[in-house]
C-alpha atoms as a PDB file:
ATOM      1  CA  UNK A   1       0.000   0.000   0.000  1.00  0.00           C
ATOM      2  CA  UNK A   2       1.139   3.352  -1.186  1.00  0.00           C
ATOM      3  CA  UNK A   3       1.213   6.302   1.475  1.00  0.00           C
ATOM      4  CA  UNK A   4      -1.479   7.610  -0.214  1.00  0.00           C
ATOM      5  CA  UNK A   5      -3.997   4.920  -0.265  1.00  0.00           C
ATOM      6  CA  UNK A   6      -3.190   5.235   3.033  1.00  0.00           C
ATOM      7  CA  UNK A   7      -4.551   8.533   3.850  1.00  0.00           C
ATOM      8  CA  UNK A   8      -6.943   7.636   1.245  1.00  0.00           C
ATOM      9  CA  UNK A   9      -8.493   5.061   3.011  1.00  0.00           C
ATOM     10  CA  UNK A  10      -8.239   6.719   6.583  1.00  0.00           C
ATOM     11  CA  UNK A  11      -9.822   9.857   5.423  1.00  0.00           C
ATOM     12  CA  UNK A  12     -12.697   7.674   3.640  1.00  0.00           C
ATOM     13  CA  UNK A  13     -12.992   6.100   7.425  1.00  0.00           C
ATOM     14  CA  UNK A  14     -12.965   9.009   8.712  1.00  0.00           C
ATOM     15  CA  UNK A  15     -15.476  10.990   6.806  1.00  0.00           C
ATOM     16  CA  UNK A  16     -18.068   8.265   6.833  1.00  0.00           C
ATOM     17  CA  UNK A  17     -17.430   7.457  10.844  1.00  0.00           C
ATOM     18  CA  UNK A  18     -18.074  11.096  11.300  1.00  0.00           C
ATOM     19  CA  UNK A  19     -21.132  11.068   9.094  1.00  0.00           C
ATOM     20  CA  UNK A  20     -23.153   8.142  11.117  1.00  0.00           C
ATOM     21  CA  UNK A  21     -23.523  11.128  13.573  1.00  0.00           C
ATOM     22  CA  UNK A  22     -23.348  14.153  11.489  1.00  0.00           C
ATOM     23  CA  UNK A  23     -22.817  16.194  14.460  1.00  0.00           C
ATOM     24  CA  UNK A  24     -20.155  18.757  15.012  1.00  0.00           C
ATOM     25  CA  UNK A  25     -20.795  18.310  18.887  1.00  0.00           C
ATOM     26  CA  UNK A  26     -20.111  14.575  18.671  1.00  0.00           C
ATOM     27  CA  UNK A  27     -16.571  13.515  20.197  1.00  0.00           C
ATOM     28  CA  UNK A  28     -14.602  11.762  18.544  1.00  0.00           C
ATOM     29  CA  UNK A  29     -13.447   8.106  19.350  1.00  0.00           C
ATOM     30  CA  UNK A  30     -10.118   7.824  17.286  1.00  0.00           C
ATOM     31  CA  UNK A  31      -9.818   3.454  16.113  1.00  0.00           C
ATOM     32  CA  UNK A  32      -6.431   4.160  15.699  1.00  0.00           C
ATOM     33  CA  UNK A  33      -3.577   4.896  18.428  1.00  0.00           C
ATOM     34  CA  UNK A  34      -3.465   8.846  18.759  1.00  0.00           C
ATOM     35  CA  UNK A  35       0.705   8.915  19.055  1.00  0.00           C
ATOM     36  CA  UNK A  36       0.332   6.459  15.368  1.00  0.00           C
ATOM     37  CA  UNK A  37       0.619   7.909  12.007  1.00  0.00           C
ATOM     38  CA  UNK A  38      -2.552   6.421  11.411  1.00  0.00           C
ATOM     39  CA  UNK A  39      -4.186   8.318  14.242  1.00  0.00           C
ATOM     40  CA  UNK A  40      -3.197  11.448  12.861  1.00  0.00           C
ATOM     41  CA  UNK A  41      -4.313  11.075   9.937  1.00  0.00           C
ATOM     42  CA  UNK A  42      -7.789   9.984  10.946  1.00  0.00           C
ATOM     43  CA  UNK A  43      -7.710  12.774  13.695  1.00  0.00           C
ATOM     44  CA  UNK A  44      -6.852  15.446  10.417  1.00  0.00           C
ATOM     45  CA  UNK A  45      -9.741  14.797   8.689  1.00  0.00           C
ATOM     46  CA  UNK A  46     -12.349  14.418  11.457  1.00  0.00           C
ATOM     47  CA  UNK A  47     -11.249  17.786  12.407  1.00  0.00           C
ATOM     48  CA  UNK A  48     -11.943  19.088   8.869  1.00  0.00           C
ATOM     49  CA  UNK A  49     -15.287  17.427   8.819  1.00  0.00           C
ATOM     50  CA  UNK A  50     -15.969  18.934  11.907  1.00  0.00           C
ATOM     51  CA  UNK A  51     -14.928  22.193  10.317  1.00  0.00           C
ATOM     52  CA  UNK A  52     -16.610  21.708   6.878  1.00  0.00           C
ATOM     53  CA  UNK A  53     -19.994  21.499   8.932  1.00  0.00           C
ATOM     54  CA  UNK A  54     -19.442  24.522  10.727  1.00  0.00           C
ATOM     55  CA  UNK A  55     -18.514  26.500   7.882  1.00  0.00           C
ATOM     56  CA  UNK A  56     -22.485  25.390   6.478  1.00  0.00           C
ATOM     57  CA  UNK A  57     -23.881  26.469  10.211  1.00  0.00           C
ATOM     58  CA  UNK A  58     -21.953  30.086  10.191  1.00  0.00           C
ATOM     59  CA  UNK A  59     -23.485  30.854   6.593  1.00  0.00           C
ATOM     60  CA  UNK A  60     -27.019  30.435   7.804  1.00  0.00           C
ATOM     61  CA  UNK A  61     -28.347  33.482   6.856  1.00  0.00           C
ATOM     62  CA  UNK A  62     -30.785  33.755  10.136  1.00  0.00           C
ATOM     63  CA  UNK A  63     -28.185  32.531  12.615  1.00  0.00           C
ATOM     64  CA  UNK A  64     -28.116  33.944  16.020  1.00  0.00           C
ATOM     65  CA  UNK A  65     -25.435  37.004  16.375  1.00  0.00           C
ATOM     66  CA  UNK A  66     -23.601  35.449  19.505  1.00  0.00           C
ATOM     67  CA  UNK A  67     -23.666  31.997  18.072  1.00  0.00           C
ATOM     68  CA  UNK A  68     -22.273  33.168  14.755  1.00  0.00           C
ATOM     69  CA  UNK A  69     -18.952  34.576  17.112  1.00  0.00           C
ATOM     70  CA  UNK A  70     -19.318  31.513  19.023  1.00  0.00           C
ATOM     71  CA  UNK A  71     -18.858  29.522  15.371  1.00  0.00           C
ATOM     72  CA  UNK A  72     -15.655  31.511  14.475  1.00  0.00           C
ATOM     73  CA  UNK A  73     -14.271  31.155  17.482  1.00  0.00           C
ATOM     74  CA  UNK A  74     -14.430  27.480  17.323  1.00  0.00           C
ATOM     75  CA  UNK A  75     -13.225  27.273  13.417  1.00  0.00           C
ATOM     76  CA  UNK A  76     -10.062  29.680  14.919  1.00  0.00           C
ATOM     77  CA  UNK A  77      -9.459  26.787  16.944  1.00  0.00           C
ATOM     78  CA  UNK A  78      -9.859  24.227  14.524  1.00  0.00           C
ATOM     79  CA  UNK A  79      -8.059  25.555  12.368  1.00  0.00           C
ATOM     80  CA  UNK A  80      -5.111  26.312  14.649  1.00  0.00           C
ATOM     81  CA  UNK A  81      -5.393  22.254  15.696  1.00  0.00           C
ATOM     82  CA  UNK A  82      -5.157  21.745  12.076  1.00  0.00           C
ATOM     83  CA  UNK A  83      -2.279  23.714  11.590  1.00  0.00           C
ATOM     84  CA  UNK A  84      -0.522  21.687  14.633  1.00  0.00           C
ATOM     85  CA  UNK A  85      -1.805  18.538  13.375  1.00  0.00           C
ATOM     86  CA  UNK A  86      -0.201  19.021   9.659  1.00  0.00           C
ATOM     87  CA  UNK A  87       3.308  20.006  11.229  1.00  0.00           C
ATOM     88  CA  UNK A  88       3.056  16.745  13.038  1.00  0.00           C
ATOM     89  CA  UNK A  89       2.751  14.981  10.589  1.00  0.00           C
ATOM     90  CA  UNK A  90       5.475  16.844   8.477  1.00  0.00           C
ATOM     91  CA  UNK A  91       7.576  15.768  11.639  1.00  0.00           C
ATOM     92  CA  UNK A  92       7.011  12.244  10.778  1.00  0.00           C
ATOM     93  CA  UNK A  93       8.662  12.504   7.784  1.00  0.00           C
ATOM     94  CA  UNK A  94      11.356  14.613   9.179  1.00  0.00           C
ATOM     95  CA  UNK A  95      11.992  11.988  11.652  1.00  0.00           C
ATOM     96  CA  UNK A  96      11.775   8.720   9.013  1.00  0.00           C
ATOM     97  CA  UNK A  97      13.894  10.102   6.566  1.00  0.00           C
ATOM     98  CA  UNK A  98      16.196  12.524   8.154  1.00  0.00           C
ATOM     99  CA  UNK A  99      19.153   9.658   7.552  1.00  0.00           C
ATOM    100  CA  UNK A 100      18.716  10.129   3.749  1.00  0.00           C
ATOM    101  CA  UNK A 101      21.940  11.121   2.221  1.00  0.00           C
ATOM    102  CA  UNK A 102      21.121  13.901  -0.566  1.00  0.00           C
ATOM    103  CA  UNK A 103      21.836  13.493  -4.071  1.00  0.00           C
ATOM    104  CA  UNK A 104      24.017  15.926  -6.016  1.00  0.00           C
ATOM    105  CA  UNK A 105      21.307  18.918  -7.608  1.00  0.00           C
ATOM    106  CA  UNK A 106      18.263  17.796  -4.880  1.00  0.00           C
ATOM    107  CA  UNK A 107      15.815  20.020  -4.770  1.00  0.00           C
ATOM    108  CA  UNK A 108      12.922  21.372  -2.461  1.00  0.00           C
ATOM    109  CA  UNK A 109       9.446  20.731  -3.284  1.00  0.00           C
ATOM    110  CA  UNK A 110       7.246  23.847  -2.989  1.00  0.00           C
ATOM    111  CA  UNK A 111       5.364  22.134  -0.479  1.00  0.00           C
ATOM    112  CA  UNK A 112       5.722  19.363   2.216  1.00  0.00           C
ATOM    113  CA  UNK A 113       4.380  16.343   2.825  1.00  0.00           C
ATOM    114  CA  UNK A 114       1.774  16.981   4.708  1.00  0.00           C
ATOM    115  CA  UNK A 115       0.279  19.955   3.306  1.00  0.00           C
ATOM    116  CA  UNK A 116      -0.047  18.213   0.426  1.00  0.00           C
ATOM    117  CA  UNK A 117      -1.720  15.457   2.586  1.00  0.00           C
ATOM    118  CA  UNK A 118      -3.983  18.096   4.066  1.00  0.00           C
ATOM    119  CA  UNK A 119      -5.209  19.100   0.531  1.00  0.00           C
ATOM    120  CA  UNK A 120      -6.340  15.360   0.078  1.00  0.00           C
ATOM    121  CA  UNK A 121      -8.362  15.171   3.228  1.00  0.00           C
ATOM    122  CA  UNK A 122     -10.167  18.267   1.974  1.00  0.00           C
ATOM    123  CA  UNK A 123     -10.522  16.405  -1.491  1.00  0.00           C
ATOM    124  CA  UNK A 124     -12.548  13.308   0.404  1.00  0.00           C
ATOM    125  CA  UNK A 125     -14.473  15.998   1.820  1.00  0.00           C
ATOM    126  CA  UNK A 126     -15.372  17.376  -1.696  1.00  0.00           C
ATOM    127  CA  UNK A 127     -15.562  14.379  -2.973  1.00  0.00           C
ATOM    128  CA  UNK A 128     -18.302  12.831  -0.672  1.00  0.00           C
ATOM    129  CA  UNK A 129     -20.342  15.730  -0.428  1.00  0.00           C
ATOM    130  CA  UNK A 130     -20.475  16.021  -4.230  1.00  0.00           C
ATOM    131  CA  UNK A 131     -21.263  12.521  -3.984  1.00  0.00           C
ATOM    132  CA  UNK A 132     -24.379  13.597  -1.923  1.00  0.00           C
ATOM    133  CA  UNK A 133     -25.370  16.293  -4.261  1.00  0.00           C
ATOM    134  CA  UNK A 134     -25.270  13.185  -7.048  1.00  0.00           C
ATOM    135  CA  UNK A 135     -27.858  11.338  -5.333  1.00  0.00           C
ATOM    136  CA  UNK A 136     -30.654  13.886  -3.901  1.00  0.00           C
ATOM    137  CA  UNK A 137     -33.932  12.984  -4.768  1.00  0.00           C
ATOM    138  CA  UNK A 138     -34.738  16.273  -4.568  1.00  0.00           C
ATOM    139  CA  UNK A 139     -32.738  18.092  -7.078  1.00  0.00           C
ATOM    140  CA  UNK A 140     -33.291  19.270 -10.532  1.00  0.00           C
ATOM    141  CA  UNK A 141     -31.850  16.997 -13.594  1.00  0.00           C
ATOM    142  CA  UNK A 142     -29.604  19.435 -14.684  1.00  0.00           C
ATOM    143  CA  UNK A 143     -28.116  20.129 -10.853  1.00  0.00           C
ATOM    144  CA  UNK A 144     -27.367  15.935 -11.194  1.00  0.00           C
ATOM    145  CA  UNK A 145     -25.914  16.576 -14.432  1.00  0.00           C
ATOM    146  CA  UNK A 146     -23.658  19.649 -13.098  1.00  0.00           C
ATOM    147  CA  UNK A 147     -22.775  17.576  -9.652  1.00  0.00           C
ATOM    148  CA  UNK A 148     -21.299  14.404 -11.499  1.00  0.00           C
ATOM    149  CA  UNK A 149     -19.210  16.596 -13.812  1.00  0.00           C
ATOM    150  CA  UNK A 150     -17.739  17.968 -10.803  1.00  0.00           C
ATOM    151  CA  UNK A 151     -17.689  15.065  -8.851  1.00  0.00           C
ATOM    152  CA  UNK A 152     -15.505  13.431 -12.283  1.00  0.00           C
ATOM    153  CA  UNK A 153     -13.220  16.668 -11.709  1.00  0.00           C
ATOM    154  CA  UNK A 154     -13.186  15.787  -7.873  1.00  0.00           C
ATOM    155  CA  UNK A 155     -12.054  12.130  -8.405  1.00  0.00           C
ATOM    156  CA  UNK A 156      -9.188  13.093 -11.144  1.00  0.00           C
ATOM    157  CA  UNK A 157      -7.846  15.192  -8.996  1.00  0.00           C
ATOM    158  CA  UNK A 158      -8.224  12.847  -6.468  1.00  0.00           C
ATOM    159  CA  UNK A 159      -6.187  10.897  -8.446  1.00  0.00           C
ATOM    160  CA  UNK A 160      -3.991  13.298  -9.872  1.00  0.00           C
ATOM    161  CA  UNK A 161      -3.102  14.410  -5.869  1.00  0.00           C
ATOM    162  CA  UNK A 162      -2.278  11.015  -4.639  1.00  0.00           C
ATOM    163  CA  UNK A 163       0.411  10.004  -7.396  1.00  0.00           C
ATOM    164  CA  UNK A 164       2.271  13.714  -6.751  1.00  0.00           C
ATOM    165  CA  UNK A 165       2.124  12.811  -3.255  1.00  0.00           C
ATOM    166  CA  UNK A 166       3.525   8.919  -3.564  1.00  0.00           C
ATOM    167  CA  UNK A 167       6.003  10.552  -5.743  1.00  0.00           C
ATOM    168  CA  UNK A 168       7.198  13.632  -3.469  1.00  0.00           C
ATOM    169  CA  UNK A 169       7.603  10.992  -0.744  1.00  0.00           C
ATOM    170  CA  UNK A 170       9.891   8.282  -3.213  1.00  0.00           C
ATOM    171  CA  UNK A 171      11.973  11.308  -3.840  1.00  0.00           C
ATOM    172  CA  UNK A 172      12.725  12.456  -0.704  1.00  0.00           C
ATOM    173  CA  UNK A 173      13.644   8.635   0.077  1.00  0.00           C
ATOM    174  CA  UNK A 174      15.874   8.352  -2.648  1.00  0.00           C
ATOM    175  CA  UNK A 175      17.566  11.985  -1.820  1.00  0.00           C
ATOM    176  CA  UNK A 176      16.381  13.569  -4.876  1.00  0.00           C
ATOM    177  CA  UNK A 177      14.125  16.135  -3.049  1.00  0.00           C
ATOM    178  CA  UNK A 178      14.367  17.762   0.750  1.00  0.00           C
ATOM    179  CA  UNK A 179      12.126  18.647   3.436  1.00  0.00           C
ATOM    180  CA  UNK A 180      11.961  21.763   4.680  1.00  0.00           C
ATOM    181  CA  UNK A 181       9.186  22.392   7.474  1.00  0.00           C
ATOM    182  CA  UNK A 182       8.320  26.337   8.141  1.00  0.00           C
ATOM    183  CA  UNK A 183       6.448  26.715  10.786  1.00  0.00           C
ATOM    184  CA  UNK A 184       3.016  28.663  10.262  1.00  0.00           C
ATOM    185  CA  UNK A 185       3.223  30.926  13.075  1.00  0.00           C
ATOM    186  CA  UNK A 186      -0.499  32.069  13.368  1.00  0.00           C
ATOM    187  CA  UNK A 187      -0.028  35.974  14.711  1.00  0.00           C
ATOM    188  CA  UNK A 188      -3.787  36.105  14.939  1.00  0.00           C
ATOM    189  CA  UNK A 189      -3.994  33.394  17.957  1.00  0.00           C
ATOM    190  CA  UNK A 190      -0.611  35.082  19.630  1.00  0.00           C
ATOM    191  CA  UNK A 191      -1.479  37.038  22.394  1.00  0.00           C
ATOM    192  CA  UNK A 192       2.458  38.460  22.073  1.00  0.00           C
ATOM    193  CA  UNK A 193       2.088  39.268  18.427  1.00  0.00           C
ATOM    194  CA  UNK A 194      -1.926  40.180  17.652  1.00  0.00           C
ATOM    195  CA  UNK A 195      -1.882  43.928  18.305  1.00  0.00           C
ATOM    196  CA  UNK A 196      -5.707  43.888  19.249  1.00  0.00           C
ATOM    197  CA  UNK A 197      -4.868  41.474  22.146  1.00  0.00           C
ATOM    198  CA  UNK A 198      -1.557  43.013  23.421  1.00  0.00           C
ATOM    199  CA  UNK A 199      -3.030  46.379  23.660  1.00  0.00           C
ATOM    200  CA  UNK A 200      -5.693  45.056  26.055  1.00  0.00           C
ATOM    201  CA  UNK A 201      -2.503  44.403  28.374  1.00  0.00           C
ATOM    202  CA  UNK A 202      -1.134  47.757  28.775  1.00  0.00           C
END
């Protein structure tokens, strides 16, 4: 099994385990051992289910003022847990090849690992909503038509995503690419560096 039919079929577990609920309130029960590769993975794209759900609640046109705030306070969160969660996993990588010897002319990649990992969790997101859309029994023919012509866009991509990522990961094995992990460094959720927060100090 490739690394990405790995995340492949975690994030497919994933998504449908958090869709027997469909409940951004529900906890999560992780199958997989949290300090595993696996459980990271399958923690990564619960939390952007989680988040994908509360991006639908926030955009309710009649929502509640202090619930809205309440929303975006939690998807700050989420997405700063995401943000952790991806430069965990880049540290995986860090860690498993970090003995590689570097070929003459190696390169960097213009991203890492995992954020290219992160862009497939969204995709199974995409991909099984659009999947949704496919089915309603509600919906106009030509809103099925439009749906699976996305959803075929979804799926190459899908596609496209995991061989880039199988191949990023060969060539950093082999020595013919290198990691570098920057560090996202959220100033928003920095007390030290958001100016609206370290005002309220002095």
């Amino acid at each position: 099994m490739t690394f990405s039919q790995l995340c492949n079929k975690l994030f497919d577990d994933s998504t449908t385990y958090y869709h027997t609920m469909d409940n951004v309130y529900a906890t999560l029960v992780n199958p997989h051992k949290e300090e595993t590769i696996e459980g990271s993975l399958f923690k990564k794209n619960w939390i952007d289910a989680v988040q994908w759900h509360l991006e639908d609640i926030i955009r309710d046109p009649k929502i509640d003022p202090i619930k809205a705030l309440e929303i975006k306070r939690w998807i700050d969160r989420s997405n700063q847990e995401r943000t952790d969660l991806v430069e965990l996993i880049d540290s995986y990588f860090l860690t498993k090849y970090k003995d590689v010897k570097l070929q003459a002319g190696a390169t960097l990649n213009t991203e890492s690992p995992a954020w290219a990992i992160d862009r497939l969790s969204i995709l199974a997101l995409k991909i099984y909503h659009m999947q949704q859309e496919v089915i309603r029994k509600d919906a106009a023919p030509e809103h099925l038509a439009k749906c699976q012509t996305k959803l075929d866009v979804l799926l190459d991509q899908k596609k496209d995503l995991s061989l880039a990522i199988d191949q990023l990961i060969a060539d950093i094995e082999s020595g013919k690419k290198y990691m570098k992990v920057y560090k996202q460094m959220k100033m928003y959720n920095d007390p030290s560096l958001n100016p609206v927060l370290y005002a309220q100090k002095k």
